[in-house]
Every structure is written in structure tokens, then in C-alpha cells.
N, C-alpha and C. Protein backbone atom coordinates (compact mmCIF):
# COMPACT_ATOMS: atom_id res chain seq x y z
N UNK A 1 -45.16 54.30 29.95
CA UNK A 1 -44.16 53.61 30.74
C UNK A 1 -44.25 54.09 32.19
N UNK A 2 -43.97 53.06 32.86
CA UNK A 2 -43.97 53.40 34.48
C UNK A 2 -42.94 54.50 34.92
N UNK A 3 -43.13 55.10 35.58
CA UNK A 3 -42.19 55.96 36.52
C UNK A 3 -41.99 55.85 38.14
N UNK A 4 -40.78 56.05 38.30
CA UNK A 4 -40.72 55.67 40.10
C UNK A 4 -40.06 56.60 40.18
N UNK A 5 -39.95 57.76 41.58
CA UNK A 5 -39.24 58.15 42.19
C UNK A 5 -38.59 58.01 43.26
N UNK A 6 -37.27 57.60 42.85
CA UNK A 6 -36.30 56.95 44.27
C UNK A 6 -35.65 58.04 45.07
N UNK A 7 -35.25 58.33 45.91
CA UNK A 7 -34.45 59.19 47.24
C UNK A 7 -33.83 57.95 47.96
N UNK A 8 -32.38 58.59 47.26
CA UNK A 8 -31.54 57.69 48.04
C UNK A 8 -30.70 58.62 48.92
N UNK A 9 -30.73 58.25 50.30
CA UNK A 9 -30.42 58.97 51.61
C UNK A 9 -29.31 57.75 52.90
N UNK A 10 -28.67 58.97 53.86
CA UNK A 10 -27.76 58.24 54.14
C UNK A 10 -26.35 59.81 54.78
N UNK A 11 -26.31 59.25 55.57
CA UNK A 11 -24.69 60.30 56.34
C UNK A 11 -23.54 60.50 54.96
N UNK A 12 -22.67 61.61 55.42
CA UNK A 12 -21.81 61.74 54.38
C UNK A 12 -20.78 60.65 54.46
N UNK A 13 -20.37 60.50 53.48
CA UNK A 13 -19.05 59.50 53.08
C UNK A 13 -19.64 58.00 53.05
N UNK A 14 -21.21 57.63 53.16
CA UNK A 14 -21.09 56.60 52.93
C UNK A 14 -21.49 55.65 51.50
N UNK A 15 -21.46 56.77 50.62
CA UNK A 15 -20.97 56.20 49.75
C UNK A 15 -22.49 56.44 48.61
N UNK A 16 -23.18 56.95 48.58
CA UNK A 16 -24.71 57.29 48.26
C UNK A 16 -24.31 57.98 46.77
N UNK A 17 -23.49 58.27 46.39
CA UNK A 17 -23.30 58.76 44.98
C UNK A 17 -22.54 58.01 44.10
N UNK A 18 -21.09 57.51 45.21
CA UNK A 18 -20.71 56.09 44.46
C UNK A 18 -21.67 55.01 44.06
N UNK A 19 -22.95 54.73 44.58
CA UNK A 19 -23.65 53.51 44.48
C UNK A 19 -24.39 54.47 42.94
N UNK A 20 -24.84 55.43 43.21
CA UNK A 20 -25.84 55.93 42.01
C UNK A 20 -25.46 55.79 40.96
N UNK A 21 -24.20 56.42 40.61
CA UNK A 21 -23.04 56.51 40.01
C UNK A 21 -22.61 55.25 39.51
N UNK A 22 -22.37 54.30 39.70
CA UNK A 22 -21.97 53.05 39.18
C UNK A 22 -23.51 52.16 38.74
N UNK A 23 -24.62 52.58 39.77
CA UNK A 23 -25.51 51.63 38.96
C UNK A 23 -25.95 52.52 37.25
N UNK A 24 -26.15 54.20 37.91
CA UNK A 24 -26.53 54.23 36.30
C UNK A 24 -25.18 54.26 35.25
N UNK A 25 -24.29 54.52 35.77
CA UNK A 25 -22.95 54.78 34.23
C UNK A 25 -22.15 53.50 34.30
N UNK A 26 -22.00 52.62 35.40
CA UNK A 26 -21.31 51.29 35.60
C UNK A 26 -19.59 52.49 35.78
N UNK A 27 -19.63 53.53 36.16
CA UNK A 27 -18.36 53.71 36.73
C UNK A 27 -17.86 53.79 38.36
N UNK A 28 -17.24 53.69 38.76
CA UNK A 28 -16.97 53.90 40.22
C UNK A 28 -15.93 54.92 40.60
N UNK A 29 -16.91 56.10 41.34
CA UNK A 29 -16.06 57.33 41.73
C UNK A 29 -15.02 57.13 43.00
N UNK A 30 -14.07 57.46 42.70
CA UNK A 30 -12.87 57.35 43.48
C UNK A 30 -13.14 58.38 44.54
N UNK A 31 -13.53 59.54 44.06
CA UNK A 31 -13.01 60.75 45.26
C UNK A 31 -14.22 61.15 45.50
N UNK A 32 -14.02 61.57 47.12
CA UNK A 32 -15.05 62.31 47.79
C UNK A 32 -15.47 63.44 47.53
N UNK A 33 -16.69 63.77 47.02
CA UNK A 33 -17.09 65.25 47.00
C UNK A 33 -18.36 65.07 47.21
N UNK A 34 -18.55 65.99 48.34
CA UNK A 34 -19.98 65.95 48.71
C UNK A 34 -21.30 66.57 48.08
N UNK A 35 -22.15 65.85 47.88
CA UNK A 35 -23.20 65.77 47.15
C UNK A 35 -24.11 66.90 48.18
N UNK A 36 -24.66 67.75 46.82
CA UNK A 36 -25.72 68.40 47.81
C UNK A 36 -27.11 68.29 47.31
N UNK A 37 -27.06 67.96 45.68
CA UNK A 37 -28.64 67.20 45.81
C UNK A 37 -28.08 66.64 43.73
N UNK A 38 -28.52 65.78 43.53
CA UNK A 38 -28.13 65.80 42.09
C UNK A 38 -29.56 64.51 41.70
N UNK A 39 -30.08 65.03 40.56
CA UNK A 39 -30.95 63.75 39.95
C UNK A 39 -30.64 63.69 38.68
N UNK A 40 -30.86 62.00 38.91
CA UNK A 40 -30.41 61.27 37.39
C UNK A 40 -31.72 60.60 36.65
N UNK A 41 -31.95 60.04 35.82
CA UNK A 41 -32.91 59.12 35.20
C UNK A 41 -32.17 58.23 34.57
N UNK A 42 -32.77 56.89 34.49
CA UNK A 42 -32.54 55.68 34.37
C UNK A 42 -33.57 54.81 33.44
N UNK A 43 -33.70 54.08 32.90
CA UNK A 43 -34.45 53.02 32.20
C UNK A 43 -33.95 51.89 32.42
N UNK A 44 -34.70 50.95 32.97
CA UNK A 44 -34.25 49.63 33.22
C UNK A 44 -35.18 48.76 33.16
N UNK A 45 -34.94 47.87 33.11
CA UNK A 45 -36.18 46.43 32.96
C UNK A 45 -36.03 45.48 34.74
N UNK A 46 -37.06 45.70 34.94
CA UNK A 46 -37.55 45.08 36.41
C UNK A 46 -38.36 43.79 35.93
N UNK A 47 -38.21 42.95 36.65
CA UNK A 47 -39.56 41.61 36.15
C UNK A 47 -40.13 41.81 35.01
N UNK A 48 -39.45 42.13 33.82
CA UNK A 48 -39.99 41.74 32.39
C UNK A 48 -40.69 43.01 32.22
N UNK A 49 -40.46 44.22 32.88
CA UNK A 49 -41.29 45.25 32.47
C UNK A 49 -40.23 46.68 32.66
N UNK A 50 -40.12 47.54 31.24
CA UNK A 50 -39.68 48.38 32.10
C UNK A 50 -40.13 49.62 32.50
N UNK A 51 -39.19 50.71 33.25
CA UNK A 51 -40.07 51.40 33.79
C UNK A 51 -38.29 52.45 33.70
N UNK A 52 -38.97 53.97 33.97
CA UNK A 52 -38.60 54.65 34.08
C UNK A 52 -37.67 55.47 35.43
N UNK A 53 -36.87 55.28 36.33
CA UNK A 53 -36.37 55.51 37.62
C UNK A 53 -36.00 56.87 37.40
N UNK A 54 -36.75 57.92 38.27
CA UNK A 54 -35.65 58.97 38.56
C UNK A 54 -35.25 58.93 40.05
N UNK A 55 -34.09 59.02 40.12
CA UNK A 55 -32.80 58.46 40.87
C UNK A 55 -32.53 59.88 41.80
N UNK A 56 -32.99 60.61 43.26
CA UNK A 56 -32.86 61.75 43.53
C UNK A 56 -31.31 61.13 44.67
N UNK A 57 -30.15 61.65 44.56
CA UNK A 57 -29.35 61.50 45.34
C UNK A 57 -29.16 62.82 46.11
N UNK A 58 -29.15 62.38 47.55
CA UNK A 58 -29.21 63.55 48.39
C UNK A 58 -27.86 63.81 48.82
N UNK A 59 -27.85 64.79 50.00
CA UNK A 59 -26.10 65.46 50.30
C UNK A 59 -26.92 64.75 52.01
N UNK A 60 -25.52 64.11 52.18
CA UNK A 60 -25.61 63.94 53.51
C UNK A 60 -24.64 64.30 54.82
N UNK A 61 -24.29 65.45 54.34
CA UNK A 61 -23.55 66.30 55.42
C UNK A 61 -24.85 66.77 56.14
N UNK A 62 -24.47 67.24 57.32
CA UNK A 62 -25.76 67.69 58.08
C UNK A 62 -26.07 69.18 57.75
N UNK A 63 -25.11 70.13 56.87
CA UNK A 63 -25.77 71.11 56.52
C UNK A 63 -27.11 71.20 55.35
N UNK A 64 -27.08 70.03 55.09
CA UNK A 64 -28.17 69.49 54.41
C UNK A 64 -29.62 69.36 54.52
N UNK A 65 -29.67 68.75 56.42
CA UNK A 65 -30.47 68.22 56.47
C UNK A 65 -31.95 68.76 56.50
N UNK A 66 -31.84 70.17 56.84
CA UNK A 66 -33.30 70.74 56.24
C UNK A 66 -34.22 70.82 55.07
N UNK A 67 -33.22 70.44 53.79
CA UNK A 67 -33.67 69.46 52.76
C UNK A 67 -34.61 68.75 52.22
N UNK A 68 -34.36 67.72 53.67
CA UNK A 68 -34.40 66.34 53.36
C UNK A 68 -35.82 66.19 53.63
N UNK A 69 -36.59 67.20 54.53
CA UNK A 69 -38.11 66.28 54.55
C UNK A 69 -38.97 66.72 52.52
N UNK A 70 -38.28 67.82 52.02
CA UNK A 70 -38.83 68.26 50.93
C UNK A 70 -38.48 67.14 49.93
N UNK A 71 -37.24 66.88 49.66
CA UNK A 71 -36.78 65.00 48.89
C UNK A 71 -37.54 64.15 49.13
N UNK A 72 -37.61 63.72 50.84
CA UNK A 72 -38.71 62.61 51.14
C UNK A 72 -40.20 62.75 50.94
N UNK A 73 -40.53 64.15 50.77
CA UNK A 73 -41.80 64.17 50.47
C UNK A 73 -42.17 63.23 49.30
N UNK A 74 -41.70 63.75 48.36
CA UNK A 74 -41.71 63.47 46.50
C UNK A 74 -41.36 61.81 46.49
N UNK A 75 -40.63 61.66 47.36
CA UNK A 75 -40.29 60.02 46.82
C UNK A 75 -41.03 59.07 47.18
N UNK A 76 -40.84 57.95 46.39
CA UNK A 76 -41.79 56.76 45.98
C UNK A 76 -41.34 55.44 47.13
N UNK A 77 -39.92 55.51 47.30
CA UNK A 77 -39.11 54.22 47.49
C UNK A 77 -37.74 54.96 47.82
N UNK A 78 -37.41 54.55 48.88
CA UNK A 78 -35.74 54.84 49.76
C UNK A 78 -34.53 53.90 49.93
N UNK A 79 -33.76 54.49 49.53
CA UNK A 79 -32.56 53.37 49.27
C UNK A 79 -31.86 54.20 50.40
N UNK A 80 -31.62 53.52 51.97
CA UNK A 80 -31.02 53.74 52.87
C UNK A 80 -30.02 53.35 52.80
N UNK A 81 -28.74 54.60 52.95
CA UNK A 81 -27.65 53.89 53.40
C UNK A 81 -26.78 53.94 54.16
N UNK A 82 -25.75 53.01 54.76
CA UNK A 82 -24.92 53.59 55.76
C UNK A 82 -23.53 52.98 55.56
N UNK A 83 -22.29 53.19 55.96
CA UNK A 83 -20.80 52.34 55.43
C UNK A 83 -20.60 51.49 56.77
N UNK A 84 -20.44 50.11 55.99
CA UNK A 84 -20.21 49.29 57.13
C UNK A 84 -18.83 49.38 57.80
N UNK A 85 -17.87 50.37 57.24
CA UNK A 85 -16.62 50.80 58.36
C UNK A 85 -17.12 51.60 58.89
N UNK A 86 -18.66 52.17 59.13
CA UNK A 86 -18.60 54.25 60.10
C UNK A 86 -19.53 53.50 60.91
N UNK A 87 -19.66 53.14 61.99
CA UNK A 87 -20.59 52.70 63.46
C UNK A 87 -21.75 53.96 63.55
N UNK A 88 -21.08 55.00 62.86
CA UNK A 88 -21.77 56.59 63.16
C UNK A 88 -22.76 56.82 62.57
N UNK A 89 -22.39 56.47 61.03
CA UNK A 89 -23.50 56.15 59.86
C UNK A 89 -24.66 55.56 59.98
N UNK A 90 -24.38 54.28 60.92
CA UNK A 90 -25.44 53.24 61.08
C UNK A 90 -26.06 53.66 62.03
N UNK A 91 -25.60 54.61 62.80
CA UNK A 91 -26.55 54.86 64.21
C UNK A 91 -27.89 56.04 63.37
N UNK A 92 -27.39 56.62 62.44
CA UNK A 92 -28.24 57.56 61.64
C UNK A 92 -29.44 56.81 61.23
N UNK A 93 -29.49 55.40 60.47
CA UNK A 93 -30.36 55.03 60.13
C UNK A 93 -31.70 55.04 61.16
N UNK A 94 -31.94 54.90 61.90
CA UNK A 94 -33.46 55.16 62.69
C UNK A 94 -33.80 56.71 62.80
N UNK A 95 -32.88 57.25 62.89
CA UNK A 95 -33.24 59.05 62.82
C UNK A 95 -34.09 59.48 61.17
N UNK A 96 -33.06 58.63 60.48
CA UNK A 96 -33.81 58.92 58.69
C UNK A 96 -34.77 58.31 58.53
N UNK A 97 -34.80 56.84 59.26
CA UNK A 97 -35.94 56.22 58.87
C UNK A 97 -37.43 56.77 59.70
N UNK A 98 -37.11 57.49 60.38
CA UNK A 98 -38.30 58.23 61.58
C UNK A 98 -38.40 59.62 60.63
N UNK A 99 -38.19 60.00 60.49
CA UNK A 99 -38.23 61.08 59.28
C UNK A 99 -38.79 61.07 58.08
N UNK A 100 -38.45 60.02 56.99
CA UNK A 100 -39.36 59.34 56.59
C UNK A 100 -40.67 59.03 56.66
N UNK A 101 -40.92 58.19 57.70
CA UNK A 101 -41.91 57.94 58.40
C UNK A 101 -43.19 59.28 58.34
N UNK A 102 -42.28 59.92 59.15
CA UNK A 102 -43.11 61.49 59.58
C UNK A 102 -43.73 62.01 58.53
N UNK A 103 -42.68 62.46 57.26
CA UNK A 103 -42.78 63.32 56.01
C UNK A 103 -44.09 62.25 55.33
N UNK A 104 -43.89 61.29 55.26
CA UNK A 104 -45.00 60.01 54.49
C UNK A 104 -45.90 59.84 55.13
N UNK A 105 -46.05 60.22 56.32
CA UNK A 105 -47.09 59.52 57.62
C UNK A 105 -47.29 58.28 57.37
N UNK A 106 -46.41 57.29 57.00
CA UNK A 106 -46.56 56.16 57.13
C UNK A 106 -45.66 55.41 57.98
N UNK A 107 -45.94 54.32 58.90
CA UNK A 107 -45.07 53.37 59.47
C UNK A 107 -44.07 52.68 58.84
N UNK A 108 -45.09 52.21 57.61
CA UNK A 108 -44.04 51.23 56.61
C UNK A 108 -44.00 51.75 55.12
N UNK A 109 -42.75 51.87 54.98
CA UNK A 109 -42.59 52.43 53.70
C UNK A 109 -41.57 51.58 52.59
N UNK A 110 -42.08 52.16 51.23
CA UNK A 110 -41.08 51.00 50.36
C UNK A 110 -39.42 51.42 50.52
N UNK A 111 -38.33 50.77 51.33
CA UNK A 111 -37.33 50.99 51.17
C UNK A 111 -36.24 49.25 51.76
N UNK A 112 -35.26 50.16 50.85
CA UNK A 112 -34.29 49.25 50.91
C UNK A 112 -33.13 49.36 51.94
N UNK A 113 -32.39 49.05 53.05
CA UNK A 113 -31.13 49.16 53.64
C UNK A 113 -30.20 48.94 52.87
N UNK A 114 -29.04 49.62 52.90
CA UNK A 114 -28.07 49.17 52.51
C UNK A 114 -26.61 49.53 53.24
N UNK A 115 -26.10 47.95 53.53
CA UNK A 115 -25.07 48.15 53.88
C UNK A 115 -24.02 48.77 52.81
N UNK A 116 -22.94 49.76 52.73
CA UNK A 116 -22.60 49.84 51.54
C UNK A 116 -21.16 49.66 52.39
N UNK A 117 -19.98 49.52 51.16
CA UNK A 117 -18.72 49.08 51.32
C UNK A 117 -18.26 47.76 52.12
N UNK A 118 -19.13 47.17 51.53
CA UNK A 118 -18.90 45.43 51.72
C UNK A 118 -17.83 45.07 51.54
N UNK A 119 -16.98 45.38 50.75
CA UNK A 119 -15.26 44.58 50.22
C UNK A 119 -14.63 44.83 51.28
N UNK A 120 -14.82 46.26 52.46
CA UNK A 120 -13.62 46.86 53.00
C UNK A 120 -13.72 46.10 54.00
N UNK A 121 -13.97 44.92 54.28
CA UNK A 121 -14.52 43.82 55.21
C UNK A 121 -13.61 43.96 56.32
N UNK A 122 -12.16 44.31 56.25
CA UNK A 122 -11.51 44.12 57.14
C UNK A 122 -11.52 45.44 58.45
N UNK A 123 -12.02 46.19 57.93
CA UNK A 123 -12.52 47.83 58.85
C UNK A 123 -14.02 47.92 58.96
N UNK A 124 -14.57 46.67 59.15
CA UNK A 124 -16.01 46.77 59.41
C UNK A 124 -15.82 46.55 61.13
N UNK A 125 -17.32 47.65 60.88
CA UNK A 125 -17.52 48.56 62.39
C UNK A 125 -19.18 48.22 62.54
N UNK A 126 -19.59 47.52 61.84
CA UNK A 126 -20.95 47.01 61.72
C UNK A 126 -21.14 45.56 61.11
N UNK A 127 -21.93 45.09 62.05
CA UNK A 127 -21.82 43.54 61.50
C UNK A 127 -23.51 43.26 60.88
N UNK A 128 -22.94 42.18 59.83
CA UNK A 128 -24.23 41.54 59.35
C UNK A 128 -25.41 41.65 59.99
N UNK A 129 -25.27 41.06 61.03
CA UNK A 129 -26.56 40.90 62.22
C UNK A 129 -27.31 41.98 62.68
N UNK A 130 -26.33 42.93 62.73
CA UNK A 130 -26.99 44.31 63.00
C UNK A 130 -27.65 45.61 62.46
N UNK A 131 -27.59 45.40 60.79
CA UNK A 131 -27.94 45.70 59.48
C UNK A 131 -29.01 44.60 59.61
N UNK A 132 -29.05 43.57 59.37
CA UNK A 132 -30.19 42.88 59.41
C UNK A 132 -31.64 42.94 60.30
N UNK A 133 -30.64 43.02 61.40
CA UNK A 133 -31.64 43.48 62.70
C UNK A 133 -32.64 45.03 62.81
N UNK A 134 -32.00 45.41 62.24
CA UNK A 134 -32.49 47.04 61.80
C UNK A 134 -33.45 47.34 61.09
N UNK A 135 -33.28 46.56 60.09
CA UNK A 135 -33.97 46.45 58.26
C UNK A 135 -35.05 45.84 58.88
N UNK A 136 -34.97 44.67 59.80
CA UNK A 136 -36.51 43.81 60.13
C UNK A 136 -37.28 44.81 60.95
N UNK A 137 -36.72 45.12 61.80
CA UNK A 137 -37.78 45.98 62.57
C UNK A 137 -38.18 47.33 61.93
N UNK A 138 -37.64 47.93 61.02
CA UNK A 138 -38.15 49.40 60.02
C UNK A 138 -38.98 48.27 59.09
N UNK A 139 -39.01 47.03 59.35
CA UNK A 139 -39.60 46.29 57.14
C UNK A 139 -38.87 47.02 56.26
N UNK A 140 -37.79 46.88 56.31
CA UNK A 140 -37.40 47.36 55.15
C UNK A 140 -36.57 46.14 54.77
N UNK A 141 -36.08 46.09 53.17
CA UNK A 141 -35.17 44.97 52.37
C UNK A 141 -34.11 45.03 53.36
N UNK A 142 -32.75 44.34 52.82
CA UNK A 142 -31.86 44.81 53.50
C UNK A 142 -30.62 44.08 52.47
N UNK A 143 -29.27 44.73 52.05
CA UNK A 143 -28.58 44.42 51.61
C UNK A 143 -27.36 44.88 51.61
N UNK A 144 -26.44 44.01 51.65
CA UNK A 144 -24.68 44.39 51.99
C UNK A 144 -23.93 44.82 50.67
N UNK A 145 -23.88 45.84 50.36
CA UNK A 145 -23.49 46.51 48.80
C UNK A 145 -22.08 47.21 48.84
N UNK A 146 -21.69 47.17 47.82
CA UNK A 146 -20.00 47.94 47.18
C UNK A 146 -20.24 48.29 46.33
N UNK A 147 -19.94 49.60 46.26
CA UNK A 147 -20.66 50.12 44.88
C UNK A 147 -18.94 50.47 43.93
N UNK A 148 -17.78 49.80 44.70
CA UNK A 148 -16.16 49.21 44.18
C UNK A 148 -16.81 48.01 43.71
N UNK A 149 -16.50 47.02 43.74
CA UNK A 149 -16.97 45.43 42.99
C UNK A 149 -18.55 45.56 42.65
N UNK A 150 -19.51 46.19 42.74
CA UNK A 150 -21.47 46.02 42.70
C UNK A 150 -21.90 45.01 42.97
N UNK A 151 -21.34 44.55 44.02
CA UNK A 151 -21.88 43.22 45.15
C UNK A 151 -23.19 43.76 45.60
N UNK A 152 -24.24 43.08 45.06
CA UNK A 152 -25.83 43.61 45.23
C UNK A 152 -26.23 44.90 44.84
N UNK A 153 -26.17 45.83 43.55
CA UNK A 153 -25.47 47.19 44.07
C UNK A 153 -26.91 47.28 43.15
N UNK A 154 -27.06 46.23 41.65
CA UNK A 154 -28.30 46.81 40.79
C UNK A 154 -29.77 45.73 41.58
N UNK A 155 -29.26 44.63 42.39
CA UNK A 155 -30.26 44.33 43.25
C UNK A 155 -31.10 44.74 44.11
N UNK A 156 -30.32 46.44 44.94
CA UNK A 156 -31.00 46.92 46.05
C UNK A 156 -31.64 47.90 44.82
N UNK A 157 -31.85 48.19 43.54
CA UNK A 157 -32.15 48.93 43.05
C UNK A 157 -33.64 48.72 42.64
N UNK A 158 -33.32 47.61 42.21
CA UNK A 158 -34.28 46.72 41.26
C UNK A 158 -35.59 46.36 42.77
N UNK A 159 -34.40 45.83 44.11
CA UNK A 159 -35.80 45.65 44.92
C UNK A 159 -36.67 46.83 45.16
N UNK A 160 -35.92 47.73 45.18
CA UNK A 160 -37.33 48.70 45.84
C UNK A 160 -38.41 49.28 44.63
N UNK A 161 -37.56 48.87 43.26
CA UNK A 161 -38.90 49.16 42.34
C UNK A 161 -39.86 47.84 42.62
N UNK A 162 -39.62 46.59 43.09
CA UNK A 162 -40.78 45.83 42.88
C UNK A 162 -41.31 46.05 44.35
N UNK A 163 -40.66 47.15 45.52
CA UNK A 163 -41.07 47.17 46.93
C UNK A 163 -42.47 48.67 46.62
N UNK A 164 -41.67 49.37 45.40
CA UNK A 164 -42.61 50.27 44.73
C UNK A 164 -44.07 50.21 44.71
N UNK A 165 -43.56 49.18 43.55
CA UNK A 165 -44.66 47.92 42.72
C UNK A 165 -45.95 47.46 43.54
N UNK A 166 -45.50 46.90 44.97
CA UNK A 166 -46.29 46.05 45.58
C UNK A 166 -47.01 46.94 46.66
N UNK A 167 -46.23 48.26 46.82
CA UNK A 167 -46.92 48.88 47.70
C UNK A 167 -47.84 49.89 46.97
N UNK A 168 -47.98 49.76 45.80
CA UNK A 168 -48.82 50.32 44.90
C UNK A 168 -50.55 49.95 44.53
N UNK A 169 -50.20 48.26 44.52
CA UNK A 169 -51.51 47.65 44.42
C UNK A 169 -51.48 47.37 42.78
N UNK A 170 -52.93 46.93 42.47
CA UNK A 170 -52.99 47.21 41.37
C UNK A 170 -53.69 48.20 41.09
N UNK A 171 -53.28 48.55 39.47
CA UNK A 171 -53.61 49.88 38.97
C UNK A 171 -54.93 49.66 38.03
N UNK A 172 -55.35 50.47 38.99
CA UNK A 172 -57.00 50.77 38.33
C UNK A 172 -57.63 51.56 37.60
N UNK A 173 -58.27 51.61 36.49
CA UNK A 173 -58.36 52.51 35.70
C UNK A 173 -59.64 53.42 35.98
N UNK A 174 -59.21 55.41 36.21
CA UNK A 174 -60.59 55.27 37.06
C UNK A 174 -61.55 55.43 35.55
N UNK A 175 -62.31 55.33 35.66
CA UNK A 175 -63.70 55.53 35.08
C UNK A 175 -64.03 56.54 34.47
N UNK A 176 -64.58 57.39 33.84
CA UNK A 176 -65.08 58.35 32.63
C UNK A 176 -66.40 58.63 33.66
N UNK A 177 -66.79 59.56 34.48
CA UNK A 177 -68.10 59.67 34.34
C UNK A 177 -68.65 60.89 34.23
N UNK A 178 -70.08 60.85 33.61
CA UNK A 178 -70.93 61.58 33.03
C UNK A 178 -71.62 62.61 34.12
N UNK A 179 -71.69 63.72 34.00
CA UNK A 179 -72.54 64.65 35.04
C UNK A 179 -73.75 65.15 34.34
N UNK A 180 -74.80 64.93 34.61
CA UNK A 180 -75.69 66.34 33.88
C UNK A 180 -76.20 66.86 35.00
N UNK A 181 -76.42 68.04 34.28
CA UNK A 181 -76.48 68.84 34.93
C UNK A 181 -78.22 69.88 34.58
């Protein structure tokens, strides 16, 4: 069976354990307590196949952040996130996503945006357009999530295993070969 390793990253309070938390147990944590590194595993079925997710949720207080290039090393696929009430949160995303970048040496990497706390619509401090605008220029997915109602919540999950998937190629079997010696 397939395996993926996800690192899901993101400022404190915006919500990065509530989302984990409800996609793997379907419960939704009420209270804040800050995460300083916790992994879960998951089994789920993606496009008719399934595969194995381990789920690394990081602490995103900044006493953290020395951490974070050792998490991003290991991971496969990034579930970015930020709360669309914190303006503060969202300004983080290019700092993580450059970090990223660095730790992977890659430009483009498999990840997902996520707007999270979509319902609280009426204390949004970040608009559609600007989550969108963000996500295009990193290539990354991009999606407006509540991990209160799971408005897109097992969608941003599911995309970055097939963002996994595709940035994988196909899988080739290597070869057996013979030395003499």
C-alpha cells in the first residue's frame, strides 16, 4: 500500500489541529491548545486507490519554529494554513512557503493552501481573492476550509495526495541486476 507523508503547517490559532482532528476522528476541537508536534495515520481511499497518510501536525507558535525545517524535510505534500479572520496568519504564508522551498530545494512543491475558518465569514480579514492570488503564484491548490462545518476540509486532504501522486511520476520498477565479478 502507498504511503504519503503530509506536514501540515501554518501560525498559531489557525486552526491546523482542528482541521487534522476532524478529518481523521470527524470530531471538532473546541479549545485552544497549542500543538507542538503530534502525528497521526490515516487510511483513506483517493481515486479508487488507497493509500496510507501519515498526517505530521506541527506547533505554530514561533517558539517552534526551529523545528520546522526538520518536519519539512521528511514531508511529501503541505497543507498550508492560515485563518481567514488573522490578516497576520496570511502574511506568514510566503515566509513558510520560502522555507519549504529552501528545506526541498524545490520551487514547486506538492501543497495545498488553505483558507481555514470559512463559516466565521463575518470577521474575515482576508478575502477570497487574496488566498487565491497567493496559491497561484506559490502553484499551490488553494481552498477555503472550516474544520467547524468541513467545508472542503477532506478535499484539501485528498488534493495533495493526488498533488503527491502527480509529482511522483510513474512508478518504476527498478531492475534486478547481475554483477560478476
Amino acid at each position: 500500500m502507498e504511503e504519503h507523508k503530509i506536514v501540515v503547517v501554518g501560525g498559531g490559532g489557525v486552526g491546523k489541529s482542528a482541521m487534522t482532528i476532524r478529518f481523521l476522528q470527524n470530531f471538532f476541537v473546541t479549545d485552544y491548545d497549542p500543538t507542538i508536534e503530534e502525528c497521526y495515520r490515516k487510511q483513506v481511499i483517493v481515486e479508487n486507490k488507497t493509500c496510507l497518510l501519515d498526517i505530521l501536525d506541527t506547533g505554530g507558535q514561533e517558539d517552534y519554529s526551529s523545528m520546522r525545517a526538520q518536519y519539512m524535510d521528511s514531508g511529501e505534500g503541505f497543507l498550508i494554513i492560515y485563518s481567514i479572520i488573522d490578516a497576520e496568519s496570511f502574511d506568514q504564508v510566503m515566509n513558510l512557503c520560502e522555507t519549504i522551498q529552501r528545506v526541498k530545494d524545490k520551487d514547486v512543491f506538492p501543497g495545498v493552501l488553505c483558507g481555514n475558518k470559512c463559516d466565521l465569514e463575518k470577521q474575515r480579514e482576508v478575502s477570497i481573492k487574496e488566498g487565491k492570488a497567493i496559491a497561484e503564484s506559490l502553484s499551490l491548490s488553494f481552498f477555503e476550509t472550516s474544520a467547524k462545518t468541513t467545508n472542503n476540509l477532506v478535499e484539501s486532504f485528498h488534493e495533495i495526495v493526488k498533488l503527491i501522486r502527480k509529482s511522483a511520476g510513474p512508478i518504476k520498477k527498478k531492475k534486478k541486476k547481475c554483477l560478476i565479478i
